[in-house]
Protein backbone atom coordinates (compact mmCIF):
# COMPACT_ATOMS: atom_id res chain seq x y z
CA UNK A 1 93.34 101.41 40.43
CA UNK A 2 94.71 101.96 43.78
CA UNK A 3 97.16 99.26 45.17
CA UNK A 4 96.53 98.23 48.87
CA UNK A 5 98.82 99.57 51.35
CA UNK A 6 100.45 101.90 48.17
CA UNK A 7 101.81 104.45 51.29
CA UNK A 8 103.46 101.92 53.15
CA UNK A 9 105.07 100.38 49.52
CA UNK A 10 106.09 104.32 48.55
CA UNK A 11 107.77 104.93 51.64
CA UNK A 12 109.03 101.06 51.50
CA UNK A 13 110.89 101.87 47.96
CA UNK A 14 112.19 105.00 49.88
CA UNK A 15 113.59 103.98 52.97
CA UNK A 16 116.93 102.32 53.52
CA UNK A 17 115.01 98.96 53.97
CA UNK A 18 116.74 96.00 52.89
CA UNK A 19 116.84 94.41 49.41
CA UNK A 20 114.79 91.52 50.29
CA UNK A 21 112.07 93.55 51.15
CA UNK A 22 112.18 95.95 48.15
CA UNK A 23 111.94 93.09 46.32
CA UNK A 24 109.06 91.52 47.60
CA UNK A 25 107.23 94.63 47.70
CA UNK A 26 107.68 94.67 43.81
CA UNK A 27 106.50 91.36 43.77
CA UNK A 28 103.72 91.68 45.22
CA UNK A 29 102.55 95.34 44.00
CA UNK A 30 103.26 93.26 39.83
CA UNK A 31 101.06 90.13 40.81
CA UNK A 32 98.68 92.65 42.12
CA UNK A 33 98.29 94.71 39.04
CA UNK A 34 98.44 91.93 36.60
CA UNK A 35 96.15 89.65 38.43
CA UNK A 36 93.42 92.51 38.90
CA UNK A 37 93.80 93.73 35.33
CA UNK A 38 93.37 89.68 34.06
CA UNK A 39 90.25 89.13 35.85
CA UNK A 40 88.28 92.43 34.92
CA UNK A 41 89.40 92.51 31.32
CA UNK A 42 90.48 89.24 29.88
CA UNK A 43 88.61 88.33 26.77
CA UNK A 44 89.24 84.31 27.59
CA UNK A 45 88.18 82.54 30.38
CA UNK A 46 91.09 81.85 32.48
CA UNK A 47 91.31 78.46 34.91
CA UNK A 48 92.55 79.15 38.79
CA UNK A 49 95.38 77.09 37.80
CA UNK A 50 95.79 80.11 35.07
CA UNK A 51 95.54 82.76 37.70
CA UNK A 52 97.81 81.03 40.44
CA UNK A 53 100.56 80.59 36.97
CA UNK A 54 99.93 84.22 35.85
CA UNK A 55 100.64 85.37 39.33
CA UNK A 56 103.95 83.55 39.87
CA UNK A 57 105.16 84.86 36.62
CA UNK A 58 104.18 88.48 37.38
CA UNK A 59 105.34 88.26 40.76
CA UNK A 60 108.84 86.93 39.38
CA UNK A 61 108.99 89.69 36.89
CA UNK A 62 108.41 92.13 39.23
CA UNK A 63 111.02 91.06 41.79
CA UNK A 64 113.25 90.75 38.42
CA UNK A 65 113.16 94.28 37.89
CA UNK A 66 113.13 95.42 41.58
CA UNK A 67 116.57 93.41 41.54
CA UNK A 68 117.80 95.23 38.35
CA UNK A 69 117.12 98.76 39.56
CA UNK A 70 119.54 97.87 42.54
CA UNK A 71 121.83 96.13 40.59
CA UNK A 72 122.12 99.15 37.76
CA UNK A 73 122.34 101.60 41.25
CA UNK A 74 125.56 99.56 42.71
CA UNK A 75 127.04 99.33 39.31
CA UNK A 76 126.91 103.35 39.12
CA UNK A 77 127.84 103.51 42.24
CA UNK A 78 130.74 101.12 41.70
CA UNK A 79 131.93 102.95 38.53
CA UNK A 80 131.65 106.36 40.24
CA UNK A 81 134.13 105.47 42.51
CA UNK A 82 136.71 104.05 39.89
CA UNK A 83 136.35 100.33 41.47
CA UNK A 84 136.10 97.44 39.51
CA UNK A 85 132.59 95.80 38.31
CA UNK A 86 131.98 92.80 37.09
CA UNK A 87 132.00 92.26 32.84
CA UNK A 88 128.37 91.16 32.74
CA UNK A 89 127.26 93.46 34.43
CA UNK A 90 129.12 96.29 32.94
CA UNK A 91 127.43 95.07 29.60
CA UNK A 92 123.94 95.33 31.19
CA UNK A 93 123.51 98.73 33.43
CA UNK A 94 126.34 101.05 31.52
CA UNK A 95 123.93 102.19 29.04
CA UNK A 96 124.48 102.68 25.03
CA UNK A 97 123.12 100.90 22.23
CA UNK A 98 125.06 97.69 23.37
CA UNK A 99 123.12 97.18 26.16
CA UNK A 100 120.16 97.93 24.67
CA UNK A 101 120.53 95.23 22.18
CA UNK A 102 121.25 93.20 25.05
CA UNK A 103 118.36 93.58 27.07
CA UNK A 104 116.35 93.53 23.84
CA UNK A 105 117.40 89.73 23.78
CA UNK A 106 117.02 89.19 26.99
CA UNK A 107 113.50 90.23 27.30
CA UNK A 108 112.45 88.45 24.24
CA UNK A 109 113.82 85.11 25.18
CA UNK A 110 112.02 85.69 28.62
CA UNK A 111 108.63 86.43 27.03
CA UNK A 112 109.13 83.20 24.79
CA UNK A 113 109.93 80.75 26.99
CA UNK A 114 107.17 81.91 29.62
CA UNK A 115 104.38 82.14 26.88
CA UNK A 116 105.77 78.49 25.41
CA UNK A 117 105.13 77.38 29.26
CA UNK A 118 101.49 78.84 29.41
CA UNK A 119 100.90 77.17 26.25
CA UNK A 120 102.32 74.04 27.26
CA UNK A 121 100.01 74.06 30.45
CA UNK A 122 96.73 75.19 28.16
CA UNK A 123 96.53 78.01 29.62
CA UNK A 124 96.34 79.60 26.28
């Protein structure tokens, strides 16, 4: 599957661009993917309420992890230079089995609480 505009999102992702736009390009390029791969291969009919809901959540995912990768960068780069970092996020990006656990949770309350929406709105 090729995602539109996927050179001006690589070199987006490259570049010095800010944040925001990072971002939204991950965003975008997650509702993409999920929204494409929904239509051609879900087994259920889905409503266009469904798609607009599956969307937002993939879109907010997306821009979720975009935000992660540049918060685990600044924490590195923050601990590289023997400044101080915040506790929480100490516990998140440092690595080791402790944050694994942690984003283990994390993740699974996430996925609960979204599918517990969908459900709620009969989506599924």
């Amino acid at each position: 599957m090729r995602v539109p505009l996927h050179n001006n999102l690589d070199e987006l992702f490259r570049s010095d661009k800010t944040l925001v736009s990072k971002v939204l390009g991950g965003a975008f390029v997650t509702a993409f993917i999920v929204l494409i791969g929904a239509y051609k291969q879900s087994p259920i009919e889905i409503s266009e309420n469904g798609y607009i809901l599956l969307g937002l959540f993939s879109g907010s995912v997306g821009a979720i992890l975009v935000l992660g990768l540049a918060l685990k960068d600044y924490v590195e780069r923050k601990l590289d230079r023997y400044e101080p970092v915040n506790f929480l996020l100490r516990l998140y990006f440092t690595g080791g089995p402790r944050t694994a656990a942690i984003w283990f949770g994390t993740v699974f309350i996430m996925v609960f609480v979204i599918t517990m929406t969908l459900v709620s709105c009969g989506i599924f």
